[in-house]
PDB file of N, CA and C in Angstrom:
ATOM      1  N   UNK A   1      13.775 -12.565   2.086  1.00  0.00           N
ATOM      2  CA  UNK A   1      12.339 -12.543   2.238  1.00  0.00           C
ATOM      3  C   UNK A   1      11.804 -11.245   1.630  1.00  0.00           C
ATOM      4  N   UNK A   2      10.947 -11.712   0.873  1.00  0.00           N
ATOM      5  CA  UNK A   2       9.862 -10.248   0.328  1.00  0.00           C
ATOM      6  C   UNK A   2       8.470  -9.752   0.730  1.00  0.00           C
ATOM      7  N   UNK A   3       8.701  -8.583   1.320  1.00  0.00           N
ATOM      8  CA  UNK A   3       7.309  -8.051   1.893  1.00  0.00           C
ATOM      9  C   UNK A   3       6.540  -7.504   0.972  1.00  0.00           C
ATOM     10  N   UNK A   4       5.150  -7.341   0.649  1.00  0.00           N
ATOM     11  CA  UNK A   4       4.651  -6.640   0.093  1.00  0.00           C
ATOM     12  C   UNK A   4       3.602  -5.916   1.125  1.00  0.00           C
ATOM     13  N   UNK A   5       3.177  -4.974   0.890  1.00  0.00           N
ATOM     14  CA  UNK A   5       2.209  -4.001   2.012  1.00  0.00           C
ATOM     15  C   UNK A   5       0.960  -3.235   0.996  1.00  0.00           C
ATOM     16  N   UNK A   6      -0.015  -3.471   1.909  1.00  0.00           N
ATOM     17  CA  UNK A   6      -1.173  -2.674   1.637  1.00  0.00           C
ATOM     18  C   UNK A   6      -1.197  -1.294   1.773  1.00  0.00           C
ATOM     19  N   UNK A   7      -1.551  -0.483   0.698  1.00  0.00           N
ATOM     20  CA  UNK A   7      -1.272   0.987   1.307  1.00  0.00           C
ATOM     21  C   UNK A   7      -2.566   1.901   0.406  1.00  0.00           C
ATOM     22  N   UNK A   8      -3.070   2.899   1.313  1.00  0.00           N
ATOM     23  CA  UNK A   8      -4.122   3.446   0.476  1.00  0.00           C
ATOM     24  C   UNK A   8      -3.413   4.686  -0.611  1.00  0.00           C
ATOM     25  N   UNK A   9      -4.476   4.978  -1.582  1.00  0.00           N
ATOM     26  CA  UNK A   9      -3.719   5.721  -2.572  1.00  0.00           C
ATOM     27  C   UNK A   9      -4.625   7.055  -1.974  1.00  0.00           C
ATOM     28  N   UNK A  10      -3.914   7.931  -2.147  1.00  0.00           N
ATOM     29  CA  UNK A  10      -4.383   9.186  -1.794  1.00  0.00           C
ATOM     30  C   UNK A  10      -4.460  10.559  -2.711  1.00  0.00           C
ATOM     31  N   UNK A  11      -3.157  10.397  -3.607  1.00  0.00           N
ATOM     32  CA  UNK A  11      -3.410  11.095  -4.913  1.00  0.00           C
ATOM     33  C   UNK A  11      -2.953  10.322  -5.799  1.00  0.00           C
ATOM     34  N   UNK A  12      -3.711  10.398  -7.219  1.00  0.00           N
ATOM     35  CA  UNK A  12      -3.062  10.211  -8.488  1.00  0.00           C
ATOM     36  C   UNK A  12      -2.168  11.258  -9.097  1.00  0.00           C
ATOM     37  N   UNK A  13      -1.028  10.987  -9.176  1.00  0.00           N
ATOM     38  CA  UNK A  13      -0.189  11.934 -10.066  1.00  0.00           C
ATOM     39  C   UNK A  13       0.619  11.527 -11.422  1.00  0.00           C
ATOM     40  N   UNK A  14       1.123  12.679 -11.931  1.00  0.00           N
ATOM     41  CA  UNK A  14       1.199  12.319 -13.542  1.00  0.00           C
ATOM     42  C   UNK A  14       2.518  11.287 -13.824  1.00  0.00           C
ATOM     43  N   UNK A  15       2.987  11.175 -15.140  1.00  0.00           N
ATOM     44  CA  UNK A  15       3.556   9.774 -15.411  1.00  0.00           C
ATOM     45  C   UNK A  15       3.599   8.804 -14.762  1.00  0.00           C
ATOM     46  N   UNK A  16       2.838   8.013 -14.375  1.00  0.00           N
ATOM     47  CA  UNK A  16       2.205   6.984 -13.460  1.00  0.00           C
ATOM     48  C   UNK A  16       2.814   6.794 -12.397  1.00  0.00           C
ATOM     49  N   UNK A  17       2.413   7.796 -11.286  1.00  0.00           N
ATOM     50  CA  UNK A  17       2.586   7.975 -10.277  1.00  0.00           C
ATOM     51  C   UNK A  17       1.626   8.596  -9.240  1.00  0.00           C
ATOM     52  N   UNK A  18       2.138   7.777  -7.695  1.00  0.00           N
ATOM     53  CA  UNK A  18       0.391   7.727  -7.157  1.00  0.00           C
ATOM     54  C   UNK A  18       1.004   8.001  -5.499  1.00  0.00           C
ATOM     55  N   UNK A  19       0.525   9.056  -4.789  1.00  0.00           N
ATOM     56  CA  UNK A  19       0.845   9.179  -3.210  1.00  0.00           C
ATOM     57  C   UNK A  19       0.242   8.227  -2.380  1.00  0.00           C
ATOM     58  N   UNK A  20       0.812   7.689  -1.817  1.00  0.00           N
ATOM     59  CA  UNK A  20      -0.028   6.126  -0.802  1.00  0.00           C
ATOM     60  C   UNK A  20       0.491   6.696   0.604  1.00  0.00           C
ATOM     61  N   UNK A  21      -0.811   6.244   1.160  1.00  0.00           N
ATOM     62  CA  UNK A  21      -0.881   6.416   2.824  1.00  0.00           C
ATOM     63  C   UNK A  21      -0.853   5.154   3.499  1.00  0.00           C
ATOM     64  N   UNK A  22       0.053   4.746   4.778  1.00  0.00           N
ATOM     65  CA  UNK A  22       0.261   3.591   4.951  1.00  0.00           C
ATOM     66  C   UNK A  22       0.062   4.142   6.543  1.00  0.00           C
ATOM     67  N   UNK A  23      -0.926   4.213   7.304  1.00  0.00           N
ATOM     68  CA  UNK A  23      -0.317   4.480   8.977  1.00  0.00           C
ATOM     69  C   UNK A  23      -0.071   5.717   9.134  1.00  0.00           C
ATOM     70  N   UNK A  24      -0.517   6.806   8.280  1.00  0.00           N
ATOM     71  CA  UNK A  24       0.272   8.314   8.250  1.00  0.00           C
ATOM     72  C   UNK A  24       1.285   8.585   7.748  1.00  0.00           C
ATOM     73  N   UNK A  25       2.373   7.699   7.148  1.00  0.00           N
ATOM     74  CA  UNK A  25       3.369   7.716   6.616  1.00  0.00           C
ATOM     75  C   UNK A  25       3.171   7.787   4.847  1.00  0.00           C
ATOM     76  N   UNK A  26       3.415   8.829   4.059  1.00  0.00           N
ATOM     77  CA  UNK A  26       2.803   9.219   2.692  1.00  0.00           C
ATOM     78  C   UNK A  26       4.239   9.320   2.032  1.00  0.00           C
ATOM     79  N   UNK A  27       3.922   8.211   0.337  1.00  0.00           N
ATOM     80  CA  UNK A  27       5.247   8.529   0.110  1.00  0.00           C
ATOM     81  C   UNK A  27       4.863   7.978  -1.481  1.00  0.00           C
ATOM     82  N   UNK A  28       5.661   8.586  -2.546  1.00  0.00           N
ATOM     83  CA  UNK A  28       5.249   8.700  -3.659  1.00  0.00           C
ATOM     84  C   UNK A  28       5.790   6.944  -4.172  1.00  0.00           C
ATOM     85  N   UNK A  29       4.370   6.632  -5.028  1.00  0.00           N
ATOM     86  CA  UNK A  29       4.918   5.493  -5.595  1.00  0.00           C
ATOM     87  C   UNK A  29       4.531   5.296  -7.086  1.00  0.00           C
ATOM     88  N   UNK A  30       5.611   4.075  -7.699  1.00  0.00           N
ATOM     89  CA  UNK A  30       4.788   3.955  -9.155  1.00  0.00           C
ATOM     90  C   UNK A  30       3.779   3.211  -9.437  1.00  0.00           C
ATOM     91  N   UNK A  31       3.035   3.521 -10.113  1.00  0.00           N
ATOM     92  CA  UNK A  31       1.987   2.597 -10.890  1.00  0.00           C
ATOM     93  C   UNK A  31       2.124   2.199 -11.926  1.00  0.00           C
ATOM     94  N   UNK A  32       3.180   1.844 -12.721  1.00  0.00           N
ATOM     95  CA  UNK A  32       3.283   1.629 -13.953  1.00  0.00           C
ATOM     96  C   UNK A  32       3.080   0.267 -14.098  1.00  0.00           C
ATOM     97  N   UNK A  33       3.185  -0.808 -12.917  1.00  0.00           N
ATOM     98  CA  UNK A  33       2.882  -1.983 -13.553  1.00  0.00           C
ATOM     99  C   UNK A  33       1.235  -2.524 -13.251  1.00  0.00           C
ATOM    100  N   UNK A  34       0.492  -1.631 -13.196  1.00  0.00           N
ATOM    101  CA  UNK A  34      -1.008  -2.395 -12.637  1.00  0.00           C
ATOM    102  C   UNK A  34      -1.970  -1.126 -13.741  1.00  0.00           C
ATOM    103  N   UNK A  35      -3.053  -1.792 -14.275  1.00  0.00           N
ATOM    104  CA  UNK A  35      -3.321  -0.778 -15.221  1.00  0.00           C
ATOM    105  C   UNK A  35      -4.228   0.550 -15.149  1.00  0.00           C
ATOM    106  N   UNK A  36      -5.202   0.731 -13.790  1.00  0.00           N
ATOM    107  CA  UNK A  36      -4.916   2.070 -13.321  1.00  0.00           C
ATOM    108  C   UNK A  36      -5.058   2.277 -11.697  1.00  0.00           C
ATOM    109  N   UNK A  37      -5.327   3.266 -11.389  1.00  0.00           N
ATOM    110  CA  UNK A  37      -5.317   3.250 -10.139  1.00  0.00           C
ATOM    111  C   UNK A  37      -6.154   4.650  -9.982  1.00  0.00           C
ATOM    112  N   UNK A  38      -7.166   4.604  -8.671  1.00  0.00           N
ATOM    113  CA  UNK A  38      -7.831   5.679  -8.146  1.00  0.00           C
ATOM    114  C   UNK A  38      -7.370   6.027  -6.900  1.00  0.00           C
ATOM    115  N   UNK A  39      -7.817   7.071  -6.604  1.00  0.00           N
ATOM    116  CA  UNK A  39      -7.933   7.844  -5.007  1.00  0.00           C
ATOM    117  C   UNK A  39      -8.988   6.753  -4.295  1.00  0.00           C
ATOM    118  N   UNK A  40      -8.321   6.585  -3.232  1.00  0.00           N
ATOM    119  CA  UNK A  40      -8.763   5.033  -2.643  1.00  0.00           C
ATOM    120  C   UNK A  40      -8.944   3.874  -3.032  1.00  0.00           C
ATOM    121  N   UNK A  41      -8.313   3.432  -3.893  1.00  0.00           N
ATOM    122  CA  UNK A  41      -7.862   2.287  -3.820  1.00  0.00           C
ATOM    123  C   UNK A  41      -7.062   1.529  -3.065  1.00  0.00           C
ATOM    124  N   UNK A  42      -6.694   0.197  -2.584  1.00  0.00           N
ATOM    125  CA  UNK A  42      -5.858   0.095  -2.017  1.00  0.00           C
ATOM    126  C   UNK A  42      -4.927  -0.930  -2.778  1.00  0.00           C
ATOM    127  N   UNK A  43      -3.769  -0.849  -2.730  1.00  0.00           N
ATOM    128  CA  UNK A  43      -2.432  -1.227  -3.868  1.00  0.00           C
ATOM    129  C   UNK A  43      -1.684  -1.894  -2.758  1.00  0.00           C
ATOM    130  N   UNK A  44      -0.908  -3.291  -3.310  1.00  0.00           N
ATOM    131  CA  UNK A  44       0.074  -3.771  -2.741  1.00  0.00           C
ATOM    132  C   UNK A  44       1.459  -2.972  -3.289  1.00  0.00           C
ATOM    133  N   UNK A  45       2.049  -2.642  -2.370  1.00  0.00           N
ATOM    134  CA  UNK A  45       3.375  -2.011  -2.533  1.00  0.00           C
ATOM    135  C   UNK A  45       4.856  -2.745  -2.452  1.00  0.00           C
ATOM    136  N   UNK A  46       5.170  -2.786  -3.534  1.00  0.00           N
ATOM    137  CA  UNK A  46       7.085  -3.448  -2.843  1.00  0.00           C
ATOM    138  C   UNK A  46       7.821  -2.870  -3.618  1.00  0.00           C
ATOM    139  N   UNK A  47       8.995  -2.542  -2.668  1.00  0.00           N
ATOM    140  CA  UNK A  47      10.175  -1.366  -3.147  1.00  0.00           C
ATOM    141  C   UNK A  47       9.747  -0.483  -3.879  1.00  0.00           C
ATOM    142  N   UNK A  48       8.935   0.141  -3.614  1.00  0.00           N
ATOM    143  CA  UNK A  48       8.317   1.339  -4.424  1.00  0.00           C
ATOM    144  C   UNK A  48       7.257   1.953  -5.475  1.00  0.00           C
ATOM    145  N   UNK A  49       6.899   0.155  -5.635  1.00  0.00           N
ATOM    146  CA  UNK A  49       5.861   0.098  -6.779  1.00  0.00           C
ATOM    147  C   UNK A  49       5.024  -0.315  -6.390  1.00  0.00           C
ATOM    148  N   UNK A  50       3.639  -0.144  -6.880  1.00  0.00           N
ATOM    149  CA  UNK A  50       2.386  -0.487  -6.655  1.00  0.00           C
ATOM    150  C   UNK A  50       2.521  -1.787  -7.604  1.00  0.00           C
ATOM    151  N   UNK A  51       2.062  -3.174  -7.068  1.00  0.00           N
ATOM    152  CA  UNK A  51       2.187  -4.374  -8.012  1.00  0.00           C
ATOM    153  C   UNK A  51       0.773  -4.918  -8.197  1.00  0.00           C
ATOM    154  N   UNK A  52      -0.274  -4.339  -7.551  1.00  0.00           N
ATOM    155  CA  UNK A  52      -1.495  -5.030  -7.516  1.00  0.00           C
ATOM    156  C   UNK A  52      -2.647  -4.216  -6.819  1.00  0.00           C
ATOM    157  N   UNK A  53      -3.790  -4.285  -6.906  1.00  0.00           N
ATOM    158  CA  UNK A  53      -4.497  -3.664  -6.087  1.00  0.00           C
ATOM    159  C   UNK A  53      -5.331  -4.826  -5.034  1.00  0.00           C
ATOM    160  N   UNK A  54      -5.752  -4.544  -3.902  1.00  0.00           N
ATOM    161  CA  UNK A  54      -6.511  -4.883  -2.904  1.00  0.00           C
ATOM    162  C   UNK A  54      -7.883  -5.083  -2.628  1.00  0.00           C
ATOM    163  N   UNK A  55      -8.222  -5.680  -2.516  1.00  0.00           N
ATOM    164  CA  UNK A  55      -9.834  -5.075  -1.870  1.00  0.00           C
ATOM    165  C   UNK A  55      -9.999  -4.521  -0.610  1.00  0.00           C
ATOM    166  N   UNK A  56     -10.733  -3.363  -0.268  1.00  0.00           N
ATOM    167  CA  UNK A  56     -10.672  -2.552   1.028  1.00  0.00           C
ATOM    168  C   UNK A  56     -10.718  -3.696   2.267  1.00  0.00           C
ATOM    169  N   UNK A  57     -11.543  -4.619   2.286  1.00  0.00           N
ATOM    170  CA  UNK A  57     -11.761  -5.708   3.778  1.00  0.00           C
ATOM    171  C   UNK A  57     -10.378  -6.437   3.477  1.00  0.00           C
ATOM    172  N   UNK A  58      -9.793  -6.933   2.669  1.00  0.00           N
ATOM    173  CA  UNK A  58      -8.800  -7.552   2.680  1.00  0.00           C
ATOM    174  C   UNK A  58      -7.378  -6.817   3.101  1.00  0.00           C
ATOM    175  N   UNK A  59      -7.512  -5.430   2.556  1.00  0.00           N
ATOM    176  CA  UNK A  59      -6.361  -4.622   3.519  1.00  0.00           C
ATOM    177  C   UNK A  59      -6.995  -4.788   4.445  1.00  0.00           C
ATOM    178  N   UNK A  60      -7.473  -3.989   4.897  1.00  0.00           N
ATOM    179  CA  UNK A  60      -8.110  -3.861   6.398  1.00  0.00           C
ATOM    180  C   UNK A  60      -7.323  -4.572   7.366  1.00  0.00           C
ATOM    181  N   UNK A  61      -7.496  -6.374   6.777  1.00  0.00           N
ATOM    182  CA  UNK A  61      -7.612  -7.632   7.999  1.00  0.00           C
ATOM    183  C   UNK A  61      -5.832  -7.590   7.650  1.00  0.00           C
ATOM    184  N   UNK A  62      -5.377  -7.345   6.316  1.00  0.00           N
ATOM    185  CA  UNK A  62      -3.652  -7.503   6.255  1.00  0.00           C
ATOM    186  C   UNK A  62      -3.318  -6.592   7.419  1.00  0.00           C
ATOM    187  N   UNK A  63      -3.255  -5.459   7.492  1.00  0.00           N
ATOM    188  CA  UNK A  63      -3.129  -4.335   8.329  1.00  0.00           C
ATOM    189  C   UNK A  63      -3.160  -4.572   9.411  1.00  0.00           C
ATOM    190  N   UNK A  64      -4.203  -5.033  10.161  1.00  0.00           N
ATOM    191  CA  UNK A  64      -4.506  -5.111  11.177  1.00  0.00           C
ATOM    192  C   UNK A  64      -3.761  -6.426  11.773  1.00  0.00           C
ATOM    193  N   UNK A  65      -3.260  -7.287  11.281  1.00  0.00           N
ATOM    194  CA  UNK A  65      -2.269  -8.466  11.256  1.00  0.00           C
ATOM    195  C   UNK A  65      -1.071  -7.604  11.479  1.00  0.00           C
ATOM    196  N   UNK A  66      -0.728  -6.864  10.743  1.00  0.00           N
ATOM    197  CA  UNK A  66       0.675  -6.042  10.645  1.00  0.00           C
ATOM    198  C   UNK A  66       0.522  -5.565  12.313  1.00  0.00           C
ATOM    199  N   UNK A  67       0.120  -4.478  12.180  1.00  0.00           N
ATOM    200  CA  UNK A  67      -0.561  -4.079  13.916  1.00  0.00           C
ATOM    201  C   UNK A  67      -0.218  -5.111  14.727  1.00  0.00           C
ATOM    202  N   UNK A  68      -0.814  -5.901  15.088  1.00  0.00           N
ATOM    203  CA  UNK A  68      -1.222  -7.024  15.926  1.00  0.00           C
ATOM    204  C   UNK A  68       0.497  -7.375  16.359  1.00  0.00           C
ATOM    205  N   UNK A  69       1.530  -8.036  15.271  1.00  0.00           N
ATOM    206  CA  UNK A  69       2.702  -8.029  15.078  1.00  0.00           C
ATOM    207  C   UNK A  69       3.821  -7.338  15.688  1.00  0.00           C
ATOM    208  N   UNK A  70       3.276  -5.867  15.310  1.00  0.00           N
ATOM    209  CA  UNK A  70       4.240  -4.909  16.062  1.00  0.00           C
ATOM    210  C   UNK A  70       4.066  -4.731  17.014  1.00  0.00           C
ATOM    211  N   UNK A  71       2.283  -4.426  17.612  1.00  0.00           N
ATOM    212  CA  UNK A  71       2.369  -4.553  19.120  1.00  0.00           C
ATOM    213  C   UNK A  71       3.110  -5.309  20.005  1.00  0.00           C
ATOM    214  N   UNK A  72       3.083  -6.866  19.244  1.00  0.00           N
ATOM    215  CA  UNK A  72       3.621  -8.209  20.256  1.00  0.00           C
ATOM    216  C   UNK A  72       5.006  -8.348  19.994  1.00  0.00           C
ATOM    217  N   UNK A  73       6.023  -7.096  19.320  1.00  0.00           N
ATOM    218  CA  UNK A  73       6.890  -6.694  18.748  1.00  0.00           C
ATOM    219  C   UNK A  73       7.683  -7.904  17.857  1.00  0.00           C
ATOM    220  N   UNK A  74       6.866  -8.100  17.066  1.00  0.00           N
ATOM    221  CA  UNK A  74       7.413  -9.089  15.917  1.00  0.00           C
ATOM    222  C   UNK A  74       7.993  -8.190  14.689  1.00  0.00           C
ATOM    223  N   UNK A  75       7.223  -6.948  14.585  1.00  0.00           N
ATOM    224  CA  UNK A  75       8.066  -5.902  13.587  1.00  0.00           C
ATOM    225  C   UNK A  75       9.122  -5.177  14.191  1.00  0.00           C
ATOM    226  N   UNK A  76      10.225  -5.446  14.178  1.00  0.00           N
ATOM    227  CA  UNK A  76      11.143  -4.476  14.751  1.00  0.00           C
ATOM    228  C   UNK A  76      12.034  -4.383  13.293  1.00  0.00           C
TER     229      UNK A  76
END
C-alpha cells in the first residue's frame, strides 16, 4: 500500500529542494518532479518527494481525516 501525505512547504531551498511541515515534524524534501513550488504551498509527499501540489481546504480536510484516524488509533 502507498501513502501519500499533505505537507506544508516552509522553505524553498536550492537544487530543488523544499522544507515541509507536517504536524511539527520538518524534514527536507525534493521537488524535482512538480514544476515549482512556494512557501505555503501545500505538496503531496511520498518517500521523500513532493509529487503534486494541494489546495489549502483540501489538505486541511486530508489532515484532519489523518487526525481523526490516529485518535481512534487506526494510525499506529
Amino acid at each position: 500500500m502507498c501513502l501519500a501525505i499533505p505537507a506544508r512547504v516552509v522553505e524553498v531551498r536550492p537544487d530543488q529542494m523544499a522544507l515541509i511541515d507536517l504536524g511539527g515534524l520538518r524534514k527536507e524534501v525534493s521537488t524535482a518532479l512538480i514544476d515549482s513550488v512556494e512557501v505555503d504551498d501545500y505538496v503531496i509527499i511520498h518517500v521523500g518527494f513532493a509529487i503534486g501540489k494541494i489546495d489549502p481546504e483540501e489538505a486541511a480536510i486530508t489532515l484532519a481525516m489523518f487526525r481523526e484516524l490516529e485518535e481512534q488509533g487506526g494510525l499506529a
